[in-house]
Protein backbone atom coordinates (compact mmCIF):
# COMPACT_ATOMS: atom_id res chain seq x y z
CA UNK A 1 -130.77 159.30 -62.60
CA UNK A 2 -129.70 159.43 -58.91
CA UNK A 3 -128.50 156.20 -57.61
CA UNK A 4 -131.07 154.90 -55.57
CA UNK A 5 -128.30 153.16 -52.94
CA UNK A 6 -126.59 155.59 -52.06
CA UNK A 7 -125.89 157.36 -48.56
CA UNK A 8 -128.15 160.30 -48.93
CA UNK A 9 -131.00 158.56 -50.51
CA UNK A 10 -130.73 156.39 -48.19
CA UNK A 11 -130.86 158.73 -45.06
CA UNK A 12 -133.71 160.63 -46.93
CA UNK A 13 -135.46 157.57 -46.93
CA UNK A 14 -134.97 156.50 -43.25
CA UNK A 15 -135.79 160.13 -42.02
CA UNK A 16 -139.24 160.12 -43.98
CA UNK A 17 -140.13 156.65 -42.93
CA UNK A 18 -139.64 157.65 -39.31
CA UNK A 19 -141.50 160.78 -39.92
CA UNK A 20 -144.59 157.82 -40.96
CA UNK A 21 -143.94 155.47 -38.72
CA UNK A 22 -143.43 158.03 -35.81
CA UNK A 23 -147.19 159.83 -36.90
CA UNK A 24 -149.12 156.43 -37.64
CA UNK A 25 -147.73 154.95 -33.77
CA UNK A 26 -148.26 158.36 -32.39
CA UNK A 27 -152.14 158.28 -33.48
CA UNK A 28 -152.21 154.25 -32.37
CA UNK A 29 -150.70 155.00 -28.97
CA UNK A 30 -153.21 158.02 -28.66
CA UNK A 31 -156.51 156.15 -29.49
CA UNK A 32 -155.82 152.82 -28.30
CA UNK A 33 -154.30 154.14 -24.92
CA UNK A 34 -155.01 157.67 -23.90
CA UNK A 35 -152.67 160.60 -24.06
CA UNK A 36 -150.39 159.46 -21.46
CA UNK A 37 -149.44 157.10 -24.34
CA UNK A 38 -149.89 159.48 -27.16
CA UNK A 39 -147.56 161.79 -25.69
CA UNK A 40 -145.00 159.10 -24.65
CA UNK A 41 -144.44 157.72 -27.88
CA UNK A 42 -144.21 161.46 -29.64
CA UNK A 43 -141.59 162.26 -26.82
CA UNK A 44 -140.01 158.73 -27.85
CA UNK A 45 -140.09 159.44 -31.58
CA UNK A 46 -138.61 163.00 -30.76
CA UNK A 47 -135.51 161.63 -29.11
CA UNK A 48 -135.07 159.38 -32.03
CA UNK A 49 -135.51 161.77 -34.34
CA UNK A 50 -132.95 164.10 -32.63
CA UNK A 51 -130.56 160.89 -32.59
CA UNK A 52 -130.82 160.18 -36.15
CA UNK A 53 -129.91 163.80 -36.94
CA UNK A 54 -126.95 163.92 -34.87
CA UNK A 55 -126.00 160.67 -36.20
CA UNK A 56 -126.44 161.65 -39.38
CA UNK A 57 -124.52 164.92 -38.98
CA UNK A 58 -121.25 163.28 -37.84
CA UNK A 59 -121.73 160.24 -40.55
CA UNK A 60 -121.84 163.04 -43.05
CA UNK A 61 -118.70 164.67 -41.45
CA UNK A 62 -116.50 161.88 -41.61
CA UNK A 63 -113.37 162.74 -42.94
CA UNK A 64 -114.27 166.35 -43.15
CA UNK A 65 -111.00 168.49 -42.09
CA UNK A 66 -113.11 171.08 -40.70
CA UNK A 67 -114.83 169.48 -38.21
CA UNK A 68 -114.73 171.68 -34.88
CA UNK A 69 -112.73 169.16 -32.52
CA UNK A 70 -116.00 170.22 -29.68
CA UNK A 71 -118.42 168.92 -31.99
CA UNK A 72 -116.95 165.22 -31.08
CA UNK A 73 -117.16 166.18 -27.52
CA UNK A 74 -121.03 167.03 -27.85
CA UNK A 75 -121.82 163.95 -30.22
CA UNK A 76 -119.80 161.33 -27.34
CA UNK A 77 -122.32 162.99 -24.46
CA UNK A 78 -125.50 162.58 -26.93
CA UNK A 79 -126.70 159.42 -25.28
CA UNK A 80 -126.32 161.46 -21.67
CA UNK A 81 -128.03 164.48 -22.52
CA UNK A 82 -131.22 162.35 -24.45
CA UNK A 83 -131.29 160.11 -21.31
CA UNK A 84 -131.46 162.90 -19.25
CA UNK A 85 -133.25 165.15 -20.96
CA UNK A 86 -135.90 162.10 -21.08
CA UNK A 87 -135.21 160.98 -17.17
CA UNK A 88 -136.22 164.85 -16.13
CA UNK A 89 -139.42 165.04 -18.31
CA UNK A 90 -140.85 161.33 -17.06
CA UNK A 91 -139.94 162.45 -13.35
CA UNK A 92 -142.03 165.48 -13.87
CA UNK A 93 -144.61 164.35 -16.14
CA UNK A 94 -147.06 161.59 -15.89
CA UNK A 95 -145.85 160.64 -19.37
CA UNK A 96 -145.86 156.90 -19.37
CA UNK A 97 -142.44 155.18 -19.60
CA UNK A 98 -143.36 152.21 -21.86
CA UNK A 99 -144.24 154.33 -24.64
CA UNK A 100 -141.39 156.59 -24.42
CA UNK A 101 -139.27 153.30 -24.96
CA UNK A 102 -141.29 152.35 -27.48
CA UNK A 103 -140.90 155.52 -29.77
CA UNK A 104 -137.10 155.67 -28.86
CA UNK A 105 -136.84 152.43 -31.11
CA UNK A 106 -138.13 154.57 -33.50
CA UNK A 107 -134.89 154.78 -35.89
CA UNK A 108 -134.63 150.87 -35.43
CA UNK A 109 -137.75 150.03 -37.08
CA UNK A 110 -137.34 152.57 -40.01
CA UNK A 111 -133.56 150.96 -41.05
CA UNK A 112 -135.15 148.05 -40.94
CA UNK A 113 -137.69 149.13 -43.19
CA UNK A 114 -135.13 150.63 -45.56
CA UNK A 115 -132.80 147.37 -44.91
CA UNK A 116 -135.86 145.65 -46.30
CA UNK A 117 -135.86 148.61 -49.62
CA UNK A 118 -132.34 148.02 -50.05
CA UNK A 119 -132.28 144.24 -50.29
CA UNK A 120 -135.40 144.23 -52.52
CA UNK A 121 -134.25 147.03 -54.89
CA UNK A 122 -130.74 145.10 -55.46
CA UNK A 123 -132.53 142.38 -56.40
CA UNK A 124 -133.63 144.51 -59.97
């Protein structure tokens, strides 16, 4: 039986929850506020999701001797290139800003969710 704490499981977990959370706010955005909404929090939830993976990716890394020293380079400028990426799209788009925010907290929520897992399942 797989240990149910451990790193992978854990970032398994957190990247289906935001998969969840990211599909039942992108539904609540679009009904209860139109598709400027809709389509902000999806672009929100996309960034995350992008974040988490690159997060992810160098977590995994760590102490890997064959990490390409470039890679580091890329991961530093992440935060640029998702603000950017995201300050280019809301300048063209009339994607609305709150919800873009709103999904970008995306990966928050869902390690607080599996924060929430964690402490429960230790208690067994």
């Amino acid at each position: 039986m797989p240990d149910e704490l451990s790193f992978e499981r854990a970032a398994w977990r957190i990247g289906r929850i935001m998969m969840v959370i990211g599909s039942l706010g992108t539904c609540v955005a679009l009904v209860a506020r139109g598709w400027k909404w809709g389509a902000g929090f999806l672009l929100g939830a996309a960034i995350s999701g992008l974040n988490f993976h690159w997060l992810y990716r160098l977590v995994a890394g760590l102490g890997k001797s064959d990490m390409p020293r470039n890679r580091s380079v890329i991961l530093g400028f992440r935060y640029v290139i998702l603000g950017g990426g995201a300050y280019v799209i809301l300048r063209l788009s009339r994607i609305s800003l709150m919800a873009v925010l709103a999904g970008v907290f995306l990966l928050t929520a869902a390690v607080f969710v599996e924060v929430v897992f964690e402490i429960v399942y230790a208690r067994k």
